[in-house]
Protein backbone atom coordinates (compact mmCIF):
# COMPACT_ATOMS: atom_id res chain seq x y z
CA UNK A 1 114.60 150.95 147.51
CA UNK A 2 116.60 148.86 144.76
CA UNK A 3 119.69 147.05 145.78
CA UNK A 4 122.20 146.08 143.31
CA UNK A 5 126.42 146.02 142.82
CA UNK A 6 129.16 147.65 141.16
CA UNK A 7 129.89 144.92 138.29
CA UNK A 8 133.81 145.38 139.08
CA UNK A 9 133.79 143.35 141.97
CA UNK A 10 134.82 140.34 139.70
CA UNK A 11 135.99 139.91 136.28
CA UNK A 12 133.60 137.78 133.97
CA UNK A 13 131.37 138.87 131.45
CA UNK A 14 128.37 141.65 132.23
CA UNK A 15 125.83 138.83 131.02
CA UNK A 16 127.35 136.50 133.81
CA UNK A 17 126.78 139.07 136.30
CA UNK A 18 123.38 139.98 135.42
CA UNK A 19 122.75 136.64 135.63
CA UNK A 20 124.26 136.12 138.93
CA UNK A 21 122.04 139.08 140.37
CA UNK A 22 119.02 137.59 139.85
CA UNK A 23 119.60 134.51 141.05
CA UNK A 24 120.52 136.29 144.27
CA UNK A 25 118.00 138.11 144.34
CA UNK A 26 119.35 141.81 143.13
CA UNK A 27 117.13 143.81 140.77
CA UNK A 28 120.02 145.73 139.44
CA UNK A 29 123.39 146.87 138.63
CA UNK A 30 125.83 149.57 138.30
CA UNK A 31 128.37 149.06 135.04
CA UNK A 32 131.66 149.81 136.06
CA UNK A 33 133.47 151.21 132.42
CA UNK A 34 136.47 152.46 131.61
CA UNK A 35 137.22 154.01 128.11
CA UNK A 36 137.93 150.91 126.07
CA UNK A 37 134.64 148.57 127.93
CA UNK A 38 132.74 152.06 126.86
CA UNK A 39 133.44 151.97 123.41
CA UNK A 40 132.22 147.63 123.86
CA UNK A 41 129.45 148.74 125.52
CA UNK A 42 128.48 150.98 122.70
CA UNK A 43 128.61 148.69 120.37
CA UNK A 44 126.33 146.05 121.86
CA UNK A 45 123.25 145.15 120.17
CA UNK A 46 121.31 147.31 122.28
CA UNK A 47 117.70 144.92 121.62
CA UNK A 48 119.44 141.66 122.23
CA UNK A 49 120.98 143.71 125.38
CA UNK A 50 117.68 145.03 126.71
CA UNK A 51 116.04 141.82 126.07
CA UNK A 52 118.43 140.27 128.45
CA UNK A 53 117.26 142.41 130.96
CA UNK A 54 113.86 142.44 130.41
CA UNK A 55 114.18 138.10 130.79
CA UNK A 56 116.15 138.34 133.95
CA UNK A 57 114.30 141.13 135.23
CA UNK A 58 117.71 142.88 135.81
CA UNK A 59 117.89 147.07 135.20
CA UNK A 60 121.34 149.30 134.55
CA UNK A 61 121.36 151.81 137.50
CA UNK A 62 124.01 153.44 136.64
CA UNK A 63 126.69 153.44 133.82
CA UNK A 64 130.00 154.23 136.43
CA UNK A 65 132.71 156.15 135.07
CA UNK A 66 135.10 156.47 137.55
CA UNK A 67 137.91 158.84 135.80
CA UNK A 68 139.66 161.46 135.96
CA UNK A 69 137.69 164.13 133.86
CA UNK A 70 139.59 167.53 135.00
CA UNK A 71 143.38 165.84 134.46
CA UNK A 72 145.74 168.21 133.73
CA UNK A 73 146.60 165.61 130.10
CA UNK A 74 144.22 167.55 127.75
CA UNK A 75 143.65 164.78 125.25
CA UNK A 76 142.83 162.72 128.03
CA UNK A 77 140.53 164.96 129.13
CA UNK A 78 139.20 165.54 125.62
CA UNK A 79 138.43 161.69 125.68
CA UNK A 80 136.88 161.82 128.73
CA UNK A 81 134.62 164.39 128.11
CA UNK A 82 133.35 162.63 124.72
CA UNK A 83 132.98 159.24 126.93
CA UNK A 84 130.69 160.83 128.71
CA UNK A 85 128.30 162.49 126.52
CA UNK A 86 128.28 159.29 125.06
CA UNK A 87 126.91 157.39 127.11
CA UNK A 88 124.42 160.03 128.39
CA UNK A 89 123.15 159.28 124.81
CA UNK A 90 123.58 155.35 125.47
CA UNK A 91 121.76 155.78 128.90
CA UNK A 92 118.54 157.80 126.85
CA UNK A 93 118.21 155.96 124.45
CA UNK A 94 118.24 152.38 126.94
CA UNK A 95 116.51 154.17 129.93
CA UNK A 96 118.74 153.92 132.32
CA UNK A 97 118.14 157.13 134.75
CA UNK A 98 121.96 158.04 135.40
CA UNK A 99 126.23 157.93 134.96
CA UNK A 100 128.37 157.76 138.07
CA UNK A 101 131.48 159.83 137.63
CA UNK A 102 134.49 161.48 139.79
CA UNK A 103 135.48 165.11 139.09
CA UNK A 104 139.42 164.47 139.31
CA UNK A 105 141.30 167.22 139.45
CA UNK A 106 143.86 169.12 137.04
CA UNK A 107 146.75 168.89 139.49
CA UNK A 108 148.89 172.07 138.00
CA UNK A 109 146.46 173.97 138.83
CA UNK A 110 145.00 175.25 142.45
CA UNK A 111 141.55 174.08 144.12
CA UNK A 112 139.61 177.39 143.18
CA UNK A 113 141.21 177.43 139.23
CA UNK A 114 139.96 173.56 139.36
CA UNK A 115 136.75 174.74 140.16
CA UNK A 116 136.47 177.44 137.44
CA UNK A 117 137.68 174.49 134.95
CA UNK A 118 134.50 172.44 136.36
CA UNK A 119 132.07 175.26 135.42
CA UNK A 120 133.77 175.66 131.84
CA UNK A 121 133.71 172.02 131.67
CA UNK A 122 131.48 170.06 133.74
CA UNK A 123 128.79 172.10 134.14
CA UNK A 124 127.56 171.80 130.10
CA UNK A 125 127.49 167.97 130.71
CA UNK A 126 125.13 168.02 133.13
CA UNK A 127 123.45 170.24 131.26
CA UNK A 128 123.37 168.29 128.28
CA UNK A 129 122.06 165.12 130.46
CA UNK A 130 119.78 167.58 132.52
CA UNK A 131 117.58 167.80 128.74
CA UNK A 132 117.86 164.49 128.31
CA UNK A 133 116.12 163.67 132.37
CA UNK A 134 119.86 161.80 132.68
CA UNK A 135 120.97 162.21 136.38
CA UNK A 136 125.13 162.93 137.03
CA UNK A 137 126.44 161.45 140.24
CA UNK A 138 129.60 162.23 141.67
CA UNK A 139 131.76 159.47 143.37
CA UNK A 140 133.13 161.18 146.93
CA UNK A 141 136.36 159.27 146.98
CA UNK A 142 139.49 162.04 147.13
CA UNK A 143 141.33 159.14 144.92
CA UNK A 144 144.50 159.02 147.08
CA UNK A 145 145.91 156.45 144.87
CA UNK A 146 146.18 158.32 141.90
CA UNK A 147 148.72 160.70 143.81
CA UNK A 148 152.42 159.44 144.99
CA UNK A 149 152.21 160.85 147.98
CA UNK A 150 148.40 159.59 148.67
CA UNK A 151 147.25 163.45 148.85
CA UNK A 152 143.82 163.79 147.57
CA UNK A 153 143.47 163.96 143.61
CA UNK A 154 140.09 165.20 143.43
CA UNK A 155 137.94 168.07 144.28
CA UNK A 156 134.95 166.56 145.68
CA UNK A 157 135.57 164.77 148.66
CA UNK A 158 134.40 166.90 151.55
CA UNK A 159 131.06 168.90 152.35
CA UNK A 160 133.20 171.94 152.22
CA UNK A 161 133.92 171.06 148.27
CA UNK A 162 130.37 169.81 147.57
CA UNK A 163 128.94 172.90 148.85
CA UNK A 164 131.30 174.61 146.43
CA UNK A 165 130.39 172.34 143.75
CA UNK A 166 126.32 172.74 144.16
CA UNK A 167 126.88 176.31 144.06
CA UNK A 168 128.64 176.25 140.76
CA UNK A 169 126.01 173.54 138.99
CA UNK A 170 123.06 173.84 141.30
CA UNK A 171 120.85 171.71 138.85
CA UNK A 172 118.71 169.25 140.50
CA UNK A 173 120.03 166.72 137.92
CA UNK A 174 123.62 166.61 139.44
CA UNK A 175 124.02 165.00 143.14
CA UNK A 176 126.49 162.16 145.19
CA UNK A 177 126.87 159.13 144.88
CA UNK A 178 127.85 158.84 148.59
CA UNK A 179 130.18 156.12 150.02
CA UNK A 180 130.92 156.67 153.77
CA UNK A 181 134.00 154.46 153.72
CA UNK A 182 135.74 157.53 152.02
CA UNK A 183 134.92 159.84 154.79
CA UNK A 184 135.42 157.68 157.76
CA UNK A 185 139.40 157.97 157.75
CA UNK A 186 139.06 161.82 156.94
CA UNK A 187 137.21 162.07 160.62
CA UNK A 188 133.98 163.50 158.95
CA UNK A 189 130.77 162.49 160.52
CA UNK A 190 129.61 160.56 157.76
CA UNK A 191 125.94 160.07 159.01
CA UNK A 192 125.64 164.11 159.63
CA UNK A 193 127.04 164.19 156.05
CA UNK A 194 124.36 161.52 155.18
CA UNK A 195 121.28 163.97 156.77
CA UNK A 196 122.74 167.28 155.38
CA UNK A 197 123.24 166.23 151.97
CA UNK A 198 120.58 163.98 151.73
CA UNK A 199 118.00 165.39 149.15
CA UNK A 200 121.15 165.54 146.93
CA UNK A 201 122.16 161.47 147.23
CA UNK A 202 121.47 159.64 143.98
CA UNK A 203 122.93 156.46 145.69
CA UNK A 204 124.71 154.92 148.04
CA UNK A 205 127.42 152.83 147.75
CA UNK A 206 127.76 150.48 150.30
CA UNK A 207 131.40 149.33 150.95
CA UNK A 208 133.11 148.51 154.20
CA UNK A 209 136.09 148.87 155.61
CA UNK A 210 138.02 148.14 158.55
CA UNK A 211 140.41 151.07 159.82
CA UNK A 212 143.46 149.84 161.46
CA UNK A 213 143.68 152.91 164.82
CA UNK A 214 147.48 151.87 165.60
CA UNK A 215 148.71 151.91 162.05
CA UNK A 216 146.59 155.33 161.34
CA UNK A 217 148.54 156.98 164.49
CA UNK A 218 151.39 155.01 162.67
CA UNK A 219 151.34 156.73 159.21
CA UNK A 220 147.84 159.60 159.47
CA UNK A 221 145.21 159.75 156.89
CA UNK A 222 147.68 160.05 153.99
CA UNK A 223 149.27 156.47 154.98
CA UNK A 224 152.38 155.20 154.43
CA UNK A 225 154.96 156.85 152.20
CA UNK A 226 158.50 154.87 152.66
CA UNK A 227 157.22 151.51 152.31
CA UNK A 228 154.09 151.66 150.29
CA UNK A 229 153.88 149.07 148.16
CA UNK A 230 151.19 149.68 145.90
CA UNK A 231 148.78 152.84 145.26
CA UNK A 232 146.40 151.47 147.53
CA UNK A 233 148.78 150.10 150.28
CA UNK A 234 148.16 152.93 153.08
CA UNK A 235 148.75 150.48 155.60
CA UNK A 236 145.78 151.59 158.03
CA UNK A 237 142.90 149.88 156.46
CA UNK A 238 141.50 146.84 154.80
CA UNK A 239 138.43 145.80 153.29
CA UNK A 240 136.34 143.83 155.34
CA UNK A 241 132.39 141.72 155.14
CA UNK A 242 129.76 144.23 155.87
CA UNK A 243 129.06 144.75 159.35
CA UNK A 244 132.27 143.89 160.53
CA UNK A 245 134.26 146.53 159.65
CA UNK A 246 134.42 150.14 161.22
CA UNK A 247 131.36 151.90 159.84
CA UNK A 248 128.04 152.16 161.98
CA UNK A 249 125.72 150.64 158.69
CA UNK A 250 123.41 150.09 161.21
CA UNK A 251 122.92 153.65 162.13
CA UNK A 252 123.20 154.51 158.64
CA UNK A 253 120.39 152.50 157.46
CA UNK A 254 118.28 153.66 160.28
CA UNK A 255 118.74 157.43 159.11
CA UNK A 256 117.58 156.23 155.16
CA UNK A 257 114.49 154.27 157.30
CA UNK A 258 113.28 157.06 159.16
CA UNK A 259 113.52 159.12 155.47
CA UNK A 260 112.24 156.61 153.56
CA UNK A 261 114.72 156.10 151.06
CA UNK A 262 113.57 154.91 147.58
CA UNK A 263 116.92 155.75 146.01
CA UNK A 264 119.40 152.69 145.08
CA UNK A 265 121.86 151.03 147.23
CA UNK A 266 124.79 149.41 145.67
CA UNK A 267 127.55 147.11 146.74
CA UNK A 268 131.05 147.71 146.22
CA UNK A 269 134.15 145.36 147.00
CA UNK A 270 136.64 143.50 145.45
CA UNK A 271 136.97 139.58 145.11
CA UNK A 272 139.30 137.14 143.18
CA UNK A 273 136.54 134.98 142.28
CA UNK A 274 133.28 134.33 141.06
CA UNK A 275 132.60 132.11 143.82
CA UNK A 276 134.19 134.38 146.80
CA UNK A 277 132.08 137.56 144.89
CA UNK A 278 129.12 135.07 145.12
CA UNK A 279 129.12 134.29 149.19
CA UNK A 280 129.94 138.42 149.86
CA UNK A 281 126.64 139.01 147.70
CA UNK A 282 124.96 136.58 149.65
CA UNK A 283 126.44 137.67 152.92
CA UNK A 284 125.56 141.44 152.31
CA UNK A 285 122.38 141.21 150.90
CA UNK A 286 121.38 138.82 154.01
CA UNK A 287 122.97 141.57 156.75
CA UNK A 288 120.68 144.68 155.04
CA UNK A 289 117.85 142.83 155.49
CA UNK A 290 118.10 142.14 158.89
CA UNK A 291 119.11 146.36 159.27
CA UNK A 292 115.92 146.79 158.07
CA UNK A 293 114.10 144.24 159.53
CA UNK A 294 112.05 142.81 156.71
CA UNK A 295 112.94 141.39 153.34
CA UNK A 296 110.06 143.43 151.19
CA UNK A 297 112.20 146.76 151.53
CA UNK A 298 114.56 145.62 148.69
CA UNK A 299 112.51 145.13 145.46
């Protein structure tokens, strides 16, 4: 098993945080992009890049593109789409096994025309990556932010919708990347989830929260809507250190012990500094270890 982290959690440059993995001992990371750091990353002089790795002994997991690829903005969409066959090529040609993606969702349109739009459109990109030995891992956040109302803005966010999903691109290529902390507040059994839809996890992203139970009665799982103040202020739950939030990790880990996991786990949070990202790396890193009970199960 590899452990690594989503390079959003801090701004800086990617060299900085490949630098700062191995120091703390991560062998990897997953490179958070959005269109305009795709078209940078592109244009990178892919030897002097690779050679960078190769001296810090750092690898690319993943290339994360965490858009919406089905919006109902066609040129958008367009973009998207190109974004991602391009860096299926980028992640060939630089061996790096796989790009983490959402679905989104073309909100004029209902849940079973969203899902004929994902065979018409989707299902030729993993397809295309599928030749190539490129994996396609989809994010299972319902992106409540990118809706007003906090209602969920994608269509792959429950087992109901990944069973529909597998059974419109069943190619062994195309899986989750599974974060519990998105199914927690929906009251799905996230370590059931974990066991049933196991052989189809590419990774796990290991984020914690804390859910507020008085403020959830207060506003339900689509949080507040008179006095949000942001797209992420739902009001009933808050990021908190792994391990002392609301998930059982502990459990969780157990379940990928007893299967022995040799997939990646990565980190995701949020800082405001280098230094603040720095003691949560330490912190986490330190707390799986201990779950598993020796230090030789992250390489």
């Amino acid at each position: 098993m590899k452990l690594g982290f989503l390079t959003n959690c801090f701004e800086g440059r990617l060299l900085d945080k490949v630098i700062l993995a191995k120091q703390l001992g991560y062998s990897q990371l997953e490179v958070s992009l959005t269109p305009s750091s795709t078209q940078r990353l592109i244009a990178f002089d892919a030897a002097s890049l690779n050679s960078k790795l190769l001296e810090y002994e750092i690898r690319f997991s993943s290339l994360a593109y965490y858009q919406n690829i089905l919006t109902e903005q066609k040129d958008l969409r367009r973009m998207h789409v190109d974004n991602l066959y391009t860096l299926i090529d980028f992640a060939f040609e630089n061996g790096i096994p796989q790009i983490s993606t959402f679905l989104g969702r073309d909100s004029s349109k209902s849940i079973a025309e969203n899902f004929t739009l994902l065979n018409s459109l989707v299902r030729p990109i993993v397809e295309y990556a599928e030749q190539l030995k490129i994996k396609i891992a989809i994010e299972n956040c319902s992106m409540p932010s990118w809706d007003e109302n906090g209602f969920p803005a994608t269509i792959s966010y429950s087992p109901e919708l990944w069973d529909e999903m597998f059974s419109r691109i069943p190619n062994e290529n195309f899986g989750l990347n599974f974060d519990p902390s998105h199914l927690i507040w929906q009251k799905i059994d996230y370590t059931e989830a974990l066991t049933d839809y196991y052989d189809r996890i590419f990774n796990l992203h290991v984020k914690e929260i804390f859910v507020e139970t008085d403020n959830l009665s207060r506003y339900g799982i689509f949080g507040k809507q008179i006095e949000r103040k942001h797209p992420n202020d739902f009001g009933w739950y808050r990021p908190a250190p792994l391990g002392l939030g609301s998930i059982d990790w502990r459990t969780i880990f157990e379940i990928l012990k007893d299967n022995h996991y040799s997939k990646d786990l990565t980190l995701e949070f949020k800082s405001e500094s280098k230094s603040e990202a720095e003691q949560m790396l330490i912190h986490s890193k330190k707390y799986i270890e201990e779950c598993f009970n020796r230090k030789d199960v992250l390489t």
